[in-house]
PDB file of N, CA and C in Angstrom:
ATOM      1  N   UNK A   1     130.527  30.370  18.975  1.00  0.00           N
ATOM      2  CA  UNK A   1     131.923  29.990  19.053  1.00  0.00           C
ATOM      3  C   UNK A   1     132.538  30.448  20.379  1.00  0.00           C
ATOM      4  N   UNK A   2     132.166  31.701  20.402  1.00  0.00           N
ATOM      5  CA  UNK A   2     132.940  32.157  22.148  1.00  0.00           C
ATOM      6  C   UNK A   2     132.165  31.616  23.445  1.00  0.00           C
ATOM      7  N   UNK A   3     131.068  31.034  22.910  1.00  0.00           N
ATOM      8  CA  UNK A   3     130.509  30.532  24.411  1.00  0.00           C
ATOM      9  C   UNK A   3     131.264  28.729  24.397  1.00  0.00           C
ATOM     10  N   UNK A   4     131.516  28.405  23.443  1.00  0.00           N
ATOM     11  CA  UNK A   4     131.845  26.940  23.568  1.00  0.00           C
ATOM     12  C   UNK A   4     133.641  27.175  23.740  1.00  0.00           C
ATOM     13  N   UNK A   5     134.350  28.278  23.551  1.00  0.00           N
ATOM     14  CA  UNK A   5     135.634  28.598  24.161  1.00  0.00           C
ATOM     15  C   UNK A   5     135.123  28.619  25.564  1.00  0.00           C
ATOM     16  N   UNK A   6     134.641  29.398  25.993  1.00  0.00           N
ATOM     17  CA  UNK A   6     134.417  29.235  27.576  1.00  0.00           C
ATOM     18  C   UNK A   6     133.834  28.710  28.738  1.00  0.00           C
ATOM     19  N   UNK A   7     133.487  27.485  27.409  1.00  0.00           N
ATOM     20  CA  UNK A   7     133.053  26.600  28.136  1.00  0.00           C
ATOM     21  C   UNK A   7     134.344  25.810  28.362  1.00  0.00           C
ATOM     22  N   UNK A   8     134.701  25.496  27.276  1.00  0.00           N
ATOM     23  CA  UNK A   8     135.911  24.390  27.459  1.00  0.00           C
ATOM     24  C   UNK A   8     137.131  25.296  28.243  1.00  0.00           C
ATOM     25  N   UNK A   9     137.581  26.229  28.139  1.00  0.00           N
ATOM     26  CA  UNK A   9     138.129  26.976  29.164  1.00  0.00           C
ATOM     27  C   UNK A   9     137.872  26.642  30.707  1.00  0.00           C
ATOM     28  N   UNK A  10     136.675  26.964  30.960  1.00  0.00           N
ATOM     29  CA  UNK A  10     136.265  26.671  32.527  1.00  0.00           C
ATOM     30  C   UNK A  10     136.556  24.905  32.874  1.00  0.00           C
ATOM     31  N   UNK A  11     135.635  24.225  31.617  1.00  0.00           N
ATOM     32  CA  UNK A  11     136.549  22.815  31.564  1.00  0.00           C
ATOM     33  C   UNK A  11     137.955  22.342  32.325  1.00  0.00           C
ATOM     34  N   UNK A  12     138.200  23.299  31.190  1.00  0.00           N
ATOM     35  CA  UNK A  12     140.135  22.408  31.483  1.00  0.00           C
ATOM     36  C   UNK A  12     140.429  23.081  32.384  1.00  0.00           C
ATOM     37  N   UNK A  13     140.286  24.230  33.112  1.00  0.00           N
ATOM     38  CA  UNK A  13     140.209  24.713  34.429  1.00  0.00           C
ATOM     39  C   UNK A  13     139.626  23.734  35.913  1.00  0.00           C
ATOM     40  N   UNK A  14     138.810  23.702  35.415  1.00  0.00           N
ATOM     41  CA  UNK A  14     138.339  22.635  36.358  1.00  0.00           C
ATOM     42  C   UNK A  14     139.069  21.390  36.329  1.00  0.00           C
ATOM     43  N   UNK A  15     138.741  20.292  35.402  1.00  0.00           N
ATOM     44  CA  UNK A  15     139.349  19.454  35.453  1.00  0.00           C
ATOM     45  C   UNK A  15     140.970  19.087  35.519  1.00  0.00           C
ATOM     46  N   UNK A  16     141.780  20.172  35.383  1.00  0.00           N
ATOM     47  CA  UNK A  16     143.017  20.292  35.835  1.00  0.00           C
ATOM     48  C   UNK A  16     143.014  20.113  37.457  1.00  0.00           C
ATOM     49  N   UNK A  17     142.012  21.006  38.024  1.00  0.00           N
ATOM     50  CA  UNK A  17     142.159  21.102  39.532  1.00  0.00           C
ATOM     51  C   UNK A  17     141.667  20.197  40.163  1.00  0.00           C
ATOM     52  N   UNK A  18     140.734  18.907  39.691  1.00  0.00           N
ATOM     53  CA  UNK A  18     140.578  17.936  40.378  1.00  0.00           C
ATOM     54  C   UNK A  18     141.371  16.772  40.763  1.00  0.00           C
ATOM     55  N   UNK A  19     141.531  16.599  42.005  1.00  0.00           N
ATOM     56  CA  UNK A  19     142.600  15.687  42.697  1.00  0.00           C
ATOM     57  C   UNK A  19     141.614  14.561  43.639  1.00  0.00           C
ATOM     58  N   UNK A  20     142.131  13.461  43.536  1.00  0.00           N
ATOM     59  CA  UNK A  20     141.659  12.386  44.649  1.00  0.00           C
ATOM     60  C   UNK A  20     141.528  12.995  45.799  1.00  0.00           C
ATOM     61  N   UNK A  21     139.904  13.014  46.852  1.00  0.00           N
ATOM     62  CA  UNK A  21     140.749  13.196  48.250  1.00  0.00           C
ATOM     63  C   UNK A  21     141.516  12.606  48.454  1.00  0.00           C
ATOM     64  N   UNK A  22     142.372  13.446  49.522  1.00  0.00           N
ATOM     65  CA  UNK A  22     142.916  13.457  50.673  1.00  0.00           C
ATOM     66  C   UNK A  22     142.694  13.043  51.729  1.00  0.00           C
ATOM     67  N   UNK A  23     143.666  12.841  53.236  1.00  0.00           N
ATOM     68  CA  UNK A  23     143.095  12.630  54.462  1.00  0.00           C
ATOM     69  C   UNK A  23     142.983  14.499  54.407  1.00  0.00           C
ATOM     70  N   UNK A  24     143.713  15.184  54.286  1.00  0.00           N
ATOM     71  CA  UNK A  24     143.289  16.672  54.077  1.00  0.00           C
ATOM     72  C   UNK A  24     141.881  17.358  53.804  1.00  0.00           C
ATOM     73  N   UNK A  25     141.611  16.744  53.131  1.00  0.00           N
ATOM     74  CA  UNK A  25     140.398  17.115  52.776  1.00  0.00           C
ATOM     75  C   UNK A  25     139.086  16.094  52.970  1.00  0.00           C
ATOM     76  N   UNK A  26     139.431  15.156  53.400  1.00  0.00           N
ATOM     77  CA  UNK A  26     138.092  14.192  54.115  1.00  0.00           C
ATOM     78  C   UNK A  26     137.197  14.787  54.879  1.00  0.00           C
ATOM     79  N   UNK A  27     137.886  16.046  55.656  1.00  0.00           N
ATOM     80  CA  UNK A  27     136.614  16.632  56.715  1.00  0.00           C
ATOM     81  C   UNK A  27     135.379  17.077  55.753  1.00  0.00           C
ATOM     82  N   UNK A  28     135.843  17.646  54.694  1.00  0.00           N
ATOM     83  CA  UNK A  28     135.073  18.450  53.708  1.00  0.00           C
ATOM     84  C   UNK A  28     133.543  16.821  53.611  1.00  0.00           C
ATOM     85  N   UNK A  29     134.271  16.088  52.776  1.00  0.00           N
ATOM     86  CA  UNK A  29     133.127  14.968  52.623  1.00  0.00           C
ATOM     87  C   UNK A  29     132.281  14.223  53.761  1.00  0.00           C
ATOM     88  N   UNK A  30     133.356  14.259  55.316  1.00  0.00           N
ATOM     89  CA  UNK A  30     132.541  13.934  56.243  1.00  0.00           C
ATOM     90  C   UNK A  30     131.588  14.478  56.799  1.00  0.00           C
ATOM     91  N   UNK A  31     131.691  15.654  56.681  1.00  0.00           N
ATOM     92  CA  UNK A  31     130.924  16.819  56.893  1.00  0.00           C
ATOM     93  C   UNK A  31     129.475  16.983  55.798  1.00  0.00           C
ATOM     94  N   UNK A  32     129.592  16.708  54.671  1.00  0.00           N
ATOM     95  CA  UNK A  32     129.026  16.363  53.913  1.00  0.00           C
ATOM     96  C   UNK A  32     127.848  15.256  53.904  1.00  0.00           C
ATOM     97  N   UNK A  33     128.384  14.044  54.601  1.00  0.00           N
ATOM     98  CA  UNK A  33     127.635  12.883  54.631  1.00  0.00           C
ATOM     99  C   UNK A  33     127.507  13.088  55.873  1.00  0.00           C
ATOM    100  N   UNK A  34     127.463  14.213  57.143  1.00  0.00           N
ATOM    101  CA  UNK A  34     126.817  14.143  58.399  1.00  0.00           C
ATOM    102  C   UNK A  34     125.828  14.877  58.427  1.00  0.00           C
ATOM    103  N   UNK A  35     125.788  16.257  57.168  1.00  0.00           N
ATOM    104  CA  UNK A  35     124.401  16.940  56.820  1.00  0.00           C
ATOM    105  C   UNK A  35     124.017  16.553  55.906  1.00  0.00           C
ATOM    106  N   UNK A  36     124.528  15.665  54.968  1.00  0.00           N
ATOM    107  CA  UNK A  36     123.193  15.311  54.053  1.00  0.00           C
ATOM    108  C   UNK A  36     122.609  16.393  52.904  1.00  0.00           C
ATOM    109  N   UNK A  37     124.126  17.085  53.052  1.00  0.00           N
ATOM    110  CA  UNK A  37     123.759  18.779  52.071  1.00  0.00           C
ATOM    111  C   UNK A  37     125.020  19.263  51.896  1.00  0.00           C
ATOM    112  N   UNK A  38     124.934  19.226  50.530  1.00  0.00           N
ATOM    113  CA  UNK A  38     126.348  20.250  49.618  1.00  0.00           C
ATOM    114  C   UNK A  38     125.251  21.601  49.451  1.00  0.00           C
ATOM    115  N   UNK A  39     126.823  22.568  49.954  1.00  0.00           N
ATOM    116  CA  UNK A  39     126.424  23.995  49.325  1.00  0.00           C
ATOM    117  C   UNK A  39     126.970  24.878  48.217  1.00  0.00           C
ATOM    118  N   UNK A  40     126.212  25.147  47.780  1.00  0.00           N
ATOM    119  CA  UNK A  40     126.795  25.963  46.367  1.00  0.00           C
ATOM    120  C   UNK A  40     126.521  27.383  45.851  1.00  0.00           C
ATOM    121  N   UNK A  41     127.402  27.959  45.664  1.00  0.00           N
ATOM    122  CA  UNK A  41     126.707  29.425  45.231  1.00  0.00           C
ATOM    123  C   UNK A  41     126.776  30.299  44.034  1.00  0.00           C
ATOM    124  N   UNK A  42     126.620  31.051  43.985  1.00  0.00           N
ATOM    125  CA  UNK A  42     126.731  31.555  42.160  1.00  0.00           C
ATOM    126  C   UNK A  42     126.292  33.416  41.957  1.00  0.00           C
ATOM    127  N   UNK A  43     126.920  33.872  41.531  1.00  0.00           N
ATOM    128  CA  UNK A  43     126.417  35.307  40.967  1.00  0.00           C
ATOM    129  C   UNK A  43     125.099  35.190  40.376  1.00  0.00           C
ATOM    130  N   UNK A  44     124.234  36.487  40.471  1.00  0.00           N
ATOM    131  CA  UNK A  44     122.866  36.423  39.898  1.00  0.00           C
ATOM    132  C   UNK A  44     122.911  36.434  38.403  1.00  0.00           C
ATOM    133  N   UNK A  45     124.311  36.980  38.121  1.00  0.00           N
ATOM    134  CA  UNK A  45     124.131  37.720  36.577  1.00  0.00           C
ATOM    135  C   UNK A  45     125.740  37.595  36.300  1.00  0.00           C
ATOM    136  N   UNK A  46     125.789  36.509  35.650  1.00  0.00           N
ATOM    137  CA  UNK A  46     127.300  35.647  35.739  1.00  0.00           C
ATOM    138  C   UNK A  46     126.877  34.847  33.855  1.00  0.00           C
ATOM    139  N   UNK A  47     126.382  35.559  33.186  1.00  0.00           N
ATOM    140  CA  UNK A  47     125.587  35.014  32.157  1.00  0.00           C
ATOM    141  C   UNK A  47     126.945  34.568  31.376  1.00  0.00           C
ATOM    142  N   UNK A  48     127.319  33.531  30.510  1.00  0.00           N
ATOM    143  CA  UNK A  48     126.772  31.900  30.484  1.00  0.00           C
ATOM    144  C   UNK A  48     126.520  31.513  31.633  1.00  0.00           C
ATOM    145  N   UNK A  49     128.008  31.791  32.545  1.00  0.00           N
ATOM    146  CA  UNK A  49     128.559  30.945  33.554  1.00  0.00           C
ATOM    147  C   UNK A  49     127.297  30.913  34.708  1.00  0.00           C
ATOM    148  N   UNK A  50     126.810  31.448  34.794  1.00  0.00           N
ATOM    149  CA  UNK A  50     125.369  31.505  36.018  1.00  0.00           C
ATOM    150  C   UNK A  50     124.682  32.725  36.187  1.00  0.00           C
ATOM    151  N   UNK A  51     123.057  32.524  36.082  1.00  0.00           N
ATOM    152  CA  UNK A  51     122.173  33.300  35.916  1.00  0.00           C
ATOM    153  C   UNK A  51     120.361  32.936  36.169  1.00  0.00           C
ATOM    154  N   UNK A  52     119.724  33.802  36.990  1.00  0.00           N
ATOM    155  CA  UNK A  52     118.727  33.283  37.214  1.00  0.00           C
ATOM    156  C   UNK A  52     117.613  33.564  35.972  1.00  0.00           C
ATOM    157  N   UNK A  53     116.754  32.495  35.737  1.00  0.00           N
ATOM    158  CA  UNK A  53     115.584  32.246  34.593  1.00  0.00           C
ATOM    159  C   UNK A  53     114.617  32.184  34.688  1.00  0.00           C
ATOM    160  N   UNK A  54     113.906  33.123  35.191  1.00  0.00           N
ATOM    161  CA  UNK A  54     112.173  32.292  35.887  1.00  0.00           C
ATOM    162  C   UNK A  54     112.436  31.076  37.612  1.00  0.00           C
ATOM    163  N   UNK A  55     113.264  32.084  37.874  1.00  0.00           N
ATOM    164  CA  UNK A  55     113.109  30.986  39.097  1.00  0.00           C
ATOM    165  C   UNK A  55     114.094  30.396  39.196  1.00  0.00           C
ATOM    166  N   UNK A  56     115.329  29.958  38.095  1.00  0.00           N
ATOM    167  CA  UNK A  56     115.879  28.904  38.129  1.00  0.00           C
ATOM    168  C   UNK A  56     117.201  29.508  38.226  1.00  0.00           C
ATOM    169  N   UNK A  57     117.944  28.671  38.429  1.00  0.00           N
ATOM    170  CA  UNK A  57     119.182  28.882  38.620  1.00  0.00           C
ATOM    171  C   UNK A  57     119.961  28.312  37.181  1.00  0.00           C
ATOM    172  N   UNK A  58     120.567  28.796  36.271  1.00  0.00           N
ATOM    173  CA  UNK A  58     121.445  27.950  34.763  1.00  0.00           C
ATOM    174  C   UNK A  58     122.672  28.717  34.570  1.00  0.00           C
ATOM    175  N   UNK A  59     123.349  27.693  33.783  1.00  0.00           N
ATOM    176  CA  UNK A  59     124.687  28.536  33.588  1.00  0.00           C
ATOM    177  C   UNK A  59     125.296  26.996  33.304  1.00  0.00           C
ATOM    178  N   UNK A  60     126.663  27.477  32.617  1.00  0.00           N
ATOM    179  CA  UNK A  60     127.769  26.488  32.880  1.00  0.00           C
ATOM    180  C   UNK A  60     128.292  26.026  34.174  1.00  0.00           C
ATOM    181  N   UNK A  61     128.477  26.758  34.703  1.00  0.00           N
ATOM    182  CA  UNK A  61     129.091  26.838  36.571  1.00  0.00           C
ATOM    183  C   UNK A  61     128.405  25.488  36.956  1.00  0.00           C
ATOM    184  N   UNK A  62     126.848  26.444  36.697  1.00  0.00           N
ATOM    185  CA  UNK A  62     125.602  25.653  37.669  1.00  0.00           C
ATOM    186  C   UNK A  62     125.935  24.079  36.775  1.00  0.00           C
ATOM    187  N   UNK A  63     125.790  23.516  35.745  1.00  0.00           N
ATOM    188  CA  UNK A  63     125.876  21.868  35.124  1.00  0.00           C
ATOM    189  C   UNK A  63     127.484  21.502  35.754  1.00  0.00           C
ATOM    190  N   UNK A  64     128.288  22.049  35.315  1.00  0.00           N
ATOM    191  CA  UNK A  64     129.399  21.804  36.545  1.00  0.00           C
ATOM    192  C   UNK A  64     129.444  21.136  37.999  1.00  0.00           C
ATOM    193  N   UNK A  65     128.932  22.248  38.337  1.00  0.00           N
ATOM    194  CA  UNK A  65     128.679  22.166  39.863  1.00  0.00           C
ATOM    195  C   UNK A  65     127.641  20.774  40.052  1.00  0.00           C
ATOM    196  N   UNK A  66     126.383  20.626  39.555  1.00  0.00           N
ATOM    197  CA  UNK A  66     125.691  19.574  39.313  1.00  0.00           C
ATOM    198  C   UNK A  66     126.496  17.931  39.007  1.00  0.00           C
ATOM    199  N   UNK A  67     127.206  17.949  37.993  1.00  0.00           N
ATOM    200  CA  UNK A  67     128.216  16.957  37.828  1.00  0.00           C
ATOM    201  C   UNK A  67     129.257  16.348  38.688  1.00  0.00           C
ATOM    202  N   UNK A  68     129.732  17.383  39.581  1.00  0.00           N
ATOM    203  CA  UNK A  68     130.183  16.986  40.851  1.00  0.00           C
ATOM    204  C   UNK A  68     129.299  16.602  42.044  1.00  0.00           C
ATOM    205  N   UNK A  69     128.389  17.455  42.225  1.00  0.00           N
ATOM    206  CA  UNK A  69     127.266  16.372  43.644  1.00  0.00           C
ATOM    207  C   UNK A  69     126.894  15.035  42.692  1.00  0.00           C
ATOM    208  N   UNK A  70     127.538  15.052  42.001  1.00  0.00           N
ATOM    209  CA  UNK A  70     126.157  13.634  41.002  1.00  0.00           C
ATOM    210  C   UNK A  70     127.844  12.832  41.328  1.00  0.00           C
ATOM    211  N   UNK A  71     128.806  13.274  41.573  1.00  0.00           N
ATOM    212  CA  UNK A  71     130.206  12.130  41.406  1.00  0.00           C
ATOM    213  C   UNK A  71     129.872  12.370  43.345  1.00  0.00           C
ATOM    214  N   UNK A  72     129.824  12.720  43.861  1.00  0.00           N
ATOM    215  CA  UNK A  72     130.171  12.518  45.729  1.00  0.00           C
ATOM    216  C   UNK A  72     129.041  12.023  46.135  1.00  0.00           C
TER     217      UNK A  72
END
């Protein structure tokens, strides 16, 4: 129950803060499509929200974060 509160927490957090670019913020995406690479980062030990597994990187954050390079 408290991990699916904080999930939807970080949710409506997030999705509150997403806005159409901007000309403000276009450098961000041009910059983006001139390297050919989004960067992202995360605490080691951020457990739901992000944590390493054998190598891997998981968490809520991390499917988040994933869901947005998959929309740009």
């Amino acid at each position: 129950m408290l991990k699916k509160l904080a999930f939807a927490t970080v949710s409506m957090v997030l999705l509150a803060t997403i806005q159409p670019a901007s000309a403000q913020d276009s450098f961000v995406l041009e910059r983006i499509k001139e390297r050919g690479t989004i960067n992202m980062g995360h605490r080691e030990a951020s457990v739901p929200f992000a944590y390493l597994k054998v190598g891997s990187v998981l968490g809520y954050s991390i499917d988040l974060c994933d869901l947005f390079v998959e929309k740009i």
